[in-house]
PDB file of N, CA and C in Angstrom:
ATOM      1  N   UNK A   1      32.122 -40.982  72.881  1.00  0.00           N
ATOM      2  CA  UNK A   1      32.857 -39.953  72.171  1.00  0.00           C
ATOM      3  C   UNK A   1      32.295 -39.854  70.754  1.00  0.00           C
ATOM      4  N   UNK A   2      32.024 -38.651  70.708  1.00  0.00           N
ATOM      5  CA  UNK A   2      31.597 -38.670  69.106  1.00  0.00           C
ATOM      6  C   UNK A   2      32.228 -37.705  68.392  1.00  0.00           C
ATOM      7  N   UNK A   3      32.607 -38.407  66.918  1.00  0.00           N
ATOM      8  CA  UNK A   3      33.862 -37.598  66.279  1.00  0.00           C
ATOM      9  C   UNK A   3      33.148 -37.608  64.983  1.00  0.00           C
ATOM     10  N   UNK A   4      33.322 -36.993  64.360  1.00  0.00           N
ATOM     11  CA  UNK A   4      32.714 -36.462  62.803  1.00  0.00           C
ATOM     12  C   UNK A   4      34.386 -37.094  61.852  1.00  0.00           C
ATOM     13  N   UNK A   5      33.622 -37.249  60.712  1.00  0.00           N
ATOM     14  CA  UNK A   5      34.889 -37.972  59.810  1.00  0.00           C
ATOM     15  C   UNK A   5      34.150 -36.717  58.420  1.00  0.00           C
ATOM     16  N   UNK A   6      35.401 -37.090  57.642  1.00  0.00           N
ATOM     17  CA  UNK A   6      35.118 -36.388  56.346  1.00  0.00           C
ATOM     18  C   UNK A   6      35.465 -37.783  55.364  1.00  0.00           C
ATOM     19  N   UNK A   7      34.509 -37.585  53.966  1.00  0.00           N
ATOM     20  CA  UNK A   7      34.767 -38.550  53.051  1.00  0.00           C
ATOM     21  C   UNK A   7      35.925 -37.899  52.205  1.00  0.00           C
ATOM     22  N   UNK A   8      36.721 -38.789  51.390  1.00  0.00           N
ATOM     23  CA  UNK A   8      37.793 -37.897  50.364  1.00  0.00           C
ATOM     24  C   UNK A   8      37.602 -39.017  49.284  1.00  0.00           C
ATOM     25  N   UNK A   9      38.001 -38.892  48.452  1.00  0.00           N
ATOM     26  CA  UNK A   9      38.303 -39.964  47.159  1.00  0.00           C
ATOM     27  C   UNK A   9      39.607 -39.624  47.097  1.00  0.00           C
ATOM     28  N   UNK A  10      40.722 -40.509  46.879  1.00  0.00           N
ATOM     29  CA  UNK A  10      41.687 -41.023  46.802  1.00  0.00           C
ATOM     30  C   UNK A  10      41.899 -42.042  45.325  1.00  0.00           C
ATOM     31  N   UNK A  11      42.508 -41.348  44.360  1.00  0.00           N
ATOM     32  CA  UNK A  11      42.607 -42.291  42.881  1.00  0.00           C
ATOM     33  C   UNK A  11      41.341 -42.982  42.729  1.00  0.00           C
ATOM     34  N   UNK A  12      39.802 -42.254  43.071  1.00  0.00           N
ATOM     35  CA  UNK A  12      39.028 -42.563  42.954  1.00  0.00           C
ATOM     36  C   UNK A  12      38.416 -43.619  43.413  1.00  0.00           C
ATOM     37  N   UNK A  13      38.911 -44.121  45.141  1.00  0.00           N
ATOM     38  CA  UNK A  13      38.428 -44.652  46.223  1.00  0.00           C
ATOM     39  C   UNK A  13      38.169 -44.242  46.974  1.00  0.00           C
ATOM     40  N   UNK A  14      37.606 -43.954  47.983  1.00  0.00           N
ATOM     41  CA  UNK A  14      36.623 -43.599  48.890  1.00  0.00           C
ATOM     42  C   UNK A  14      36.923 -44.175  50.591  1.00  0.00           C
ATOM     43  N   UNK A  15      37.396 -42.537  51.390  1.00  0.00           N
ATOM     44  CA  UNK A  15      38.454 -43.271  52.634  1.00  0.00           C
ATOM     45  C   UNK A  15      38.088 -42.147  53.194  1.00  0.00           C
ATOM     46  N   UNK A  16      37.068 -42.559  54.729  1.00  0.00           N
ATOM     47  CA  UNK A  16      37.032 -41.729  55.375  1.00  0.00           C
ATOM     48  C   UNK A  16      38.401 -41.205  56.532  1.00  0.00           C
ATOM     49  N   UNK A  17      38.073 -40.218  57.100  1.00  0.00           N
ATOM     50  CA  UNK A  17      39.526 -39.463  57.672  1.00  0.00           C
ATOM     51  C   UNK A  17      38.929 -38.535  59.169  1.00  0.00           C
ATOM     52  N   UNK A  18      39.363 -38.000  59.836  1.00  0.00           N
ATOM     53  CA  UNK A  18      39.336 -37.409  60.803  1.00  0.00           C
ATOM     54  C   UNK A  18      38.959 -35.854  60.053  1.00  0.00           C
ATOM     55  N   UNK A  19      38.216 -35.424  60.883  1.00  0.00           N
ATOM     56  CA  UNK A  19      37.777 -33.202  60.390  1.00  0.00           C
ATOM     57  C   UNK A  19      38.781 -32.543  60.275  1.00  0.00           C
ATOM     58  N   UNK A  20      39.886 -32.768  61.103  1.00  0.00           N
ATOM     59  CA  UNK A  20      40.847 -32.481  61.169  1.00  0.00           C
ATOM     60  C   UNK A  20      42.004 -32.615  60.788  1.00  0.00           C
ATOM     61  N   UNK A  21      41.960 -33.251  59.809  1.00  0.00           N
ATOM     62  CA  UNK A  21      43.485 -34.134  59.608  1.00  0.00           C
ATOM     63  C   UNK A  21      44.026 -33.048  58.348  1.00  0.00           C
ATOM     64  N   UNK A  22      45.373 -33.165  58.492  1.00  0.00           N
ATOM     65  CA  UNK A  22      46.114 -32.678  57.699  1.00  0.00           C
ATOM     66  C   UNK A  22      46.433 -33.621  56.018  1.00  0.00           C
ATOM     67  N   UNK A  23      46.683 -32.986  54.974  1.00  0.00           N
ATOM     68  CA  UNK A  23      47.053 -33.722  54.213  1.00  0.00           C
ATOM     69  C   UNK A  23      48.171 -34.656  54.209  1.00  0.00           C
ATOM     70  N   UNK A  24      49.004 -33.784  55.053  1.00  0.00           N
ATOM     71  CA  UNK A  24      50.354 -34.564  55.555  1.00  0.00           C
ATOM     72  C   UNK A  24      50.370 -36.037  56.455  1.00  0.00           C
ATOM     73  N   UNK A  25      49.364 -35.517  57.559  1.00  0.00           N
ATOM     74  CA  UNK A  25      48.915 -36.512  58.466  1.00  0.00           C
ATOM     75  C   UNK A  25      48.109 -38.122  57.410  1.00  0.00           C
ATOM     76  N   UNK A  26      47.031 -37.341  56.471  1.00  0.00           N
ATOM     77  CA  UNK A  26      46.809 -38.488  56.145  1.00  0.00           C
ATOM     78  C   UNK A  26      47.686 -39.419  55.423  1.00  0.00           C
ATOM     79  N   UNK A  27      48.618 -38.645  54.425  1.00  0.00           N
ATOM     80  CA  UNK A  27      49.479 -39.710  53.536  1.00  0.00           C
ATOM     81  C   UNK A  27      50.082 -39.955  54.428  1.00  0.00           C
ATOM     82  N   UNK A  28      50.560 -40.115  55.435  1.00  0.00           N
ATOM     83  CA  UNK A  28      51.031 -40.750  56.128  1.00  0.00           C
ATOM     84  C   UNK A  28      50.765 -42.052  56.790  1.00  0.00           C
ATOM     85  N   UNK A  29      49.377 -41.607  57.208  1.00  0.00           N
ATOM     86  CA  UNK A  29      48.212 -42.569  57.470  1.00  0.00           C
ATOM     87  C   UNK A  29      48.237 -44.311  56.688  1.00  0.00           C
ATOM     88  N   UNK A  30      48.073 -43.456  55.632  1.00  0.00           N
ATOM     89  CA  UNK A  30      47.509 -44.252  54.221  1.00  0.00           C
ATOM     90  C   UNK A  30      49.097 -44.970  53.590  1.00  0.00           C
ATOM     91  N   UNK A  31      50.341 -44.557  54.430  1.00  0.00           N
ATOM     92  CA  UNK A  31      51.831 -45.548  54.091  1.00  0.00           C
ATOM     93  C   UNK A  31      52.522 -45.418  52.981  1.00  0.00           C
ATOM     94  N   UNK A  32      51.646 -43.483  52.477  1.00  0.00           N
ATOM     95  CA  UNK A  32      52.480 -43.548  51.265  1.00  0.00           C
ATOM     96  C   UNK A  32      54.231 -42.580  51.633  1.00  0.00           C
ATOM     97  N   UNK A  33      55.336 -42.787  51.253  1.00  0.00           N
ATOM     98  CA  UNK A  33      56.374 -42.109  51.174  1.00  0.00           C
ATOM     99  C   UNK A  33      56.077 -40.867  50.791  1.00  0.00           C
ATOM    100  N   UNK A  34      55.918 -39.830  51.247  1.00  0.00           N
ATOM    101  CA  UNK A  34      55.807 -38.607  50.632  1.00  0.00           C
ATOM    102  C   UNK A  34      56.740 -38.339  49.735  1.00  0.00           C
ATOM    103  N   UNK A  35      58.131 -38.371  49.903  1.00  0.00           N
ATOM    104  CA  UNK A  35      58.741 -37.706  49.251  1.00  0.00           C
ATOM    105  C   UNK A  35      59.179 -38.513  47.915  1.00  0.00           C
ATOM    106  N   UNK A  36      58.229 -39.472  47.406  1.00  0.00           N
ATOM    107  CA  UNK A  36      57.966 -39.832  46.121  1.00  0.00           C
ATOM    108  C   UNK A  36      57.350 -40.173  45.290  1.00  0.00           C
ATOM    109  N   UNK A  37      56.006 -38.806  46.258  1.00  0.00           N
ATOM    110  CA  UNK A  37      54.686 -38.841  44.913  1.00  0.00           C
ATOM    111  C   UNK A  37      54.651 -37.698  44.732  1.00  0.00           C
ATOM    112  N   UNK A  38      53.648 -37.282  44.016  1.00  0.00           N
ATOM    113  CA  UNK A  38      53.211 -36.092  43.426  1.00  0.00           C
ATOM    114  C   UNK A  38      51.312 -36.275  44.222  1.00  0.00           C
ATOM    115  N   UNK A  39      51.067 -35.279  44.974  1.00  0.00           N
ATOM    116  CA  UNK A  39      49.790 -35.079  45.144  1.00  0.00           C
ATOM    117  C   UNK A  39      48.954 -33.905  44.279  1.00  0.00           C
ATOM    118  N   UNK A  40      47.360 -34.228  43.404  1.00  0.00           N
ATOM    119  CA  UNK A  40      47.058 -33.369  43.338  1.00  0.00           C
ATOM    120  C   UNK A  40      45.228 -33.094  44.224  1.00  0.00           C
ATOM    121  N   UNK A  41      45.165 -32.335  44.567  1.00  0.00           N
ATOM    122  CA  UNK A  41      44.364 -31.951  45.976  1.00  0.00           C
ATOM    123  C   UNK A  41      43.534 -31.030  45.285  1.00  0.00           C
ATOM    124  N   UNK A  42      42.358 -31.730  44.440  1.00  0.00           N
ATOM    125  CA  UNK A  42      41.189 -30.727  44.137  1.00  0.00           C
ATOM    126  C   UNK A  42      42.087 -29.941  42.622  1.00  0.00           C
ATOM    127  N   UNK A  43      42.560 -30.865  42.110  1.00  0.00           N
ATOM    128  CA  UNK A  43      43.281 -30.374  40.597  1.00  0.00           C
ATOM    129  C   UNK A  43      43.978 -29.612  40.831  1.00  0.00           C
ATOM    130  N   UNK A  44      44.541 -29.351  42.002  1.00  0.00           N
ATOM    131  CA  UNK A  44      45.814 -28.410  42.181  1.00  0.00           C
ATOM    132  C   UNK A  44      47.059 -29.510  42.344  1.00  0.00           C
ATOM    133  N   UNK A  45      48.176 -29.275  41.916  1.00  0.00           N
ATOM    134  CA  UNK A  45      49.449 -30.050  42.518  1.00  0.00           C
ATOM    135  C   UNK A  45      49.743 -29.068  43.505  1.00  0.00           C
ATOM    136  N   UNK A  46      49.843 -30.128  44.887  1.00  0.00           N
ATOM    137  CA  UNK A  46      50.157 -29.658  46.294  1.00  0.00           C
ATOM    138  C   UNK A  46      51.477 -30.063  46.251  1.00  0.00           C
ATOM    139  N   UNK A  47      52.725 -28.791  46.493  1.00  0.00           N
ATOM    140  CA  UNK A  47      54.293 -28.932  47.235  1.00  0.00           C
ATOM    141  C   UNK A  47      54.248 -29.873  48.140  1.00  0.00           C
ATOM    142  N   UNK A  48      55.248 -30.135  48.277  1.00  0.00           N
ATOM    143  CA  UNK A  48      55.811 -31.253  49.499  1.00  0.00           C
ATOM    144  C   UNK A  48      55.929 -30.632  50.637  1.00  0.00           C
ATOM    145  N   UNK A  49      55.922 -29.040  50.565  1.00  0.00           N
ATOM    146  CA  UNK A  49      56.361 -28.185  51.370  1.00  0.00           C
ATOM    147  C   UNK A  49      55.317 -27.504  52.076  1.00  0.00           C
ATOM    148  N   UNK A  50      53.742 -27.598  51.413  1.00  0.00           N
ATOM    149  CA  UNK A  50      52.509 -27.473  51.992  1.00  0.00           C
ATOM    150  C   UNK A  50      51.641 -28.423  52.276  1.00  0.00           C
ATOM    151  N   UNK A  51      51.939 -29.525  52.365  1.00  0.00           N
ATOM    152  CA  UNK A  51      51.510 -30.602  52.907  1.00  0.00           C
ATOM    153  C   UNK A  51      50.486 -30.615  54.291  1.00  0.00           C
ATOM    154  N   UNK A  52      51.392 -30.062  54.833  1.00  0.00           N
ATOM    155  CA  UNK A  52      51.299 -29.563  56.287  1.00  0.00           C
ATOM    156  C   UNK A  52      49.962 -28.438  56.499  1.00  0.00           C
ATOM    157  N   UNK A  53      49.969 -27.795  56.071  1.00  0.00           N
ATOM    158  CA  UNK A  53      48.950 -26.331  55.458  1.00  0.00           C
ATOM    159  C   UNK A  53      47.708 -26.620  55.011  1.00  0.00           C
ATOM    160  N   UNK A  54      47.673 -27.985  54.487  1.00  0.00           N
ATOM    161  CA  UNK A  54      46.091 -28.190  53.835  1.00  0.00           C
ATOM    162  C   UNK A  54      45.642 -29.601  54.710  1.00  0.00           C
ATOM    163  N   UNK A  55      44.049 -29.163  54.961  1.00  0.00           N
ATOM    164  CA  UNK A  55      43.716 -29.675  55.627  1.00  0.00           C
ATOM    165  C   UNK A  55      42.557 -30.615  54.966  1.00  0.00           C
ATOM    166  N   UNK A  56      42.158 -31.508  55.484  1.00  0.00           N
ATOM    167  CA  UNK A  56      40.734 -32.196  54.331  1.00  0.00           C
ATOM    168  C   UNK A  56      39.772 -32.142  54.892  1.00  0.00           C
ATOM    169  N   UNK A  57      38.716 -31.636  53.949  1.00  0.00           N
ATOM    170  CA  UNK A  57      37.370 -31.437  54.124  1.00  0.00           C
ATOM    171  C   UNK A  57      36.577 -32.293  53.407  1.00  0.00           C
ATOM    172  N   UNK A  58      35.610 -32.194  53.304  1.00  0.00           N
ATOM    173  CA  UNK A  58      34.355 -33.290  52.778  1.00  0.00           C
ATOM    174  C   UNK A  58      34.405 -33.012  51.660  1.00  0.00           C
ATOM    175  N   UNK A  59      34.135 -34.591  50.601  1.00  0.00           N
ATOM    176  CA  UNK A  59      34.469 -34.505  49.180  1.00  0.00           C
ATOM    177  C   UNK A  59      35.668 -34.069  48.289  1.00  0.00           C
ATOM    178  N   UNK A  60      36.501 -33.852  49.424  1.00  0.00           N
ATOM    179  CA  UNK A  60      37.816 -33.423  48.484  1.00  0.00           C
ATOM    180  C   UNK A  60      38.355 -34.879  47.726  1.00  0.00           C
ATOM    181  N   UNK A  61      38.937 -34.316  46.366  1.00  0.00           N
ATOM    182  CA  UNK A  61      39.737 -35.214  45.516  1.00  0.00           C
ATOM    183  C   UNK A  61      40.620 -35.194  45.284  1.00  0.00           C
ATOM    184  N   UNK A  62      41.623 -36.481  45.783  1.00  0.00           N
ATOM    185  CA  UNK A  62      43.429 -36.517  45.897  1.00  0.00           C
ATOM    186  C   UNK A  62      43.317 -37.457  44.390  1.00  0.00           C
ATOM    187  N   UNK A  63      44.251 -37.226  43.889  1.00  0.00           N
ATOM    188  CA  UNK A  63      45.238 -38.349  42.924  1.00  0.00           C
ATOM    189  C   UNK A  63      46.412 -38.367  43.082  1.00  0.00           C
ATOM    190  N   UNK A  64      46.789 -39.586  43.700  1.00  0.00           N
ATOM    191  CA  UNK A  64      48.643 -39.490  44.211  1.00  0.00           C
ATOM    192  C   UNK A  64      49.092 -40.192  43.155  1.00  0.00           C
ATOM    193  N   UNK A  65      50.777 -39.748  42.763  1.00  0.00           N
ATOM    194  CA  UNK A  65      51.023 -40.342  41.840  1.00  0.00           C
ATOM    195  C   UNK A  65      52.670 -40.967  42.457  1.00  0.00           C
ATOM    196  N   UNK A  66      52.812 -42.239  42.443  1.00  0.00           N
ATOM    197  CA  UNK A  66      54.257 -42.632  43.022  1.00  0.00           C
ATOM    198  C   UNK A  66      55.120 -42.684  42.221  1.00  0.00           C
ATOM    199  N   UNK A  67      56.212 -41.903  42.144  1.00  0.00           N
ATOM    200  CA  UNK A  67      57.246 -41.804  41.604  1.00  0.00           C
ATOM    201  C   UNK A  67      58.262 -43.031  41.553  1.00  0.00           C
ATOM    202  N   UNK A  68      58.771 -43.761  40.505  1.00  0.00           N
ATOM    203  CA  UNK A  68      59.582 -44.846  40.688  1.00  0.00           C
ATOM    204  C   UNK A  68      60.694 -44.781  40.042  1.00  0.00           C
ATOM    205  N   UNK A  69      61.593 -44.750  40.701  1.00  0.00           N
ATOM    206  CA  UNK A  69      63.309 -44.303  39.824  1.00  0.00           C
ATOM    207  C   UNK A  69      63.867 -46.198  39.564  1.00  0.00           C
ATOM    208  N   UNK A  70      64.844 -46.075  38.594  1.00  0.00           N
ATOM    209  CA  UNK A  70      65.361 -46.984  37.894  1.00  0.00           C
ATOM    210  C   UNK A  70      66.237 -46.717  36.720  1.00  0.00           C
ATOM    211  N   UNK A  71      66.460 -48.251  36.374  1.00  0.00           N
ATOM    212  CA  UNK A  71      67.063 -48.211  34.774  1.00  0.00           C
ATOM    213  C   UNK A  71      67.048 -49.264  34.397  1.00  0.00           C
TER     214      UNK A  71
END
């Protein structure tokens, strides 16, 4: 079986992924909680709500940022 991967940088690490994969699919992948970071996807901030919609291609650049509540 031969499957093609795409490279991404991730906070400026380097993690290959499936051609196909969704942004959603990968943070998922990768064990982060979505609903308490902030993704930005090629210097855009990506909604929580398009997650789903963007897909990763070769060389794209994520910076996730985890949100941490307290006092």
């Amino acid at each position: 079986m031969n499957m093609e991967y795409n490279t991404v940088l991730v906070n400026g690490e380097v993690f290959n992924c499936h051609n196909k994969m969704s942004l959603y699919d990968f943070l998922i992948y990768l064990r982060f909680d979505i609903k308490n970071i902030v993704v930005e996807y090629n210097q855009e901030i990506i909604s929580f709500m398009n997650l789903h919609e963007v897909f990763l291609d070769n060389g794209d650049r994520l910076e996730i940022v985890t949100i941490v509540g307290g006092g």
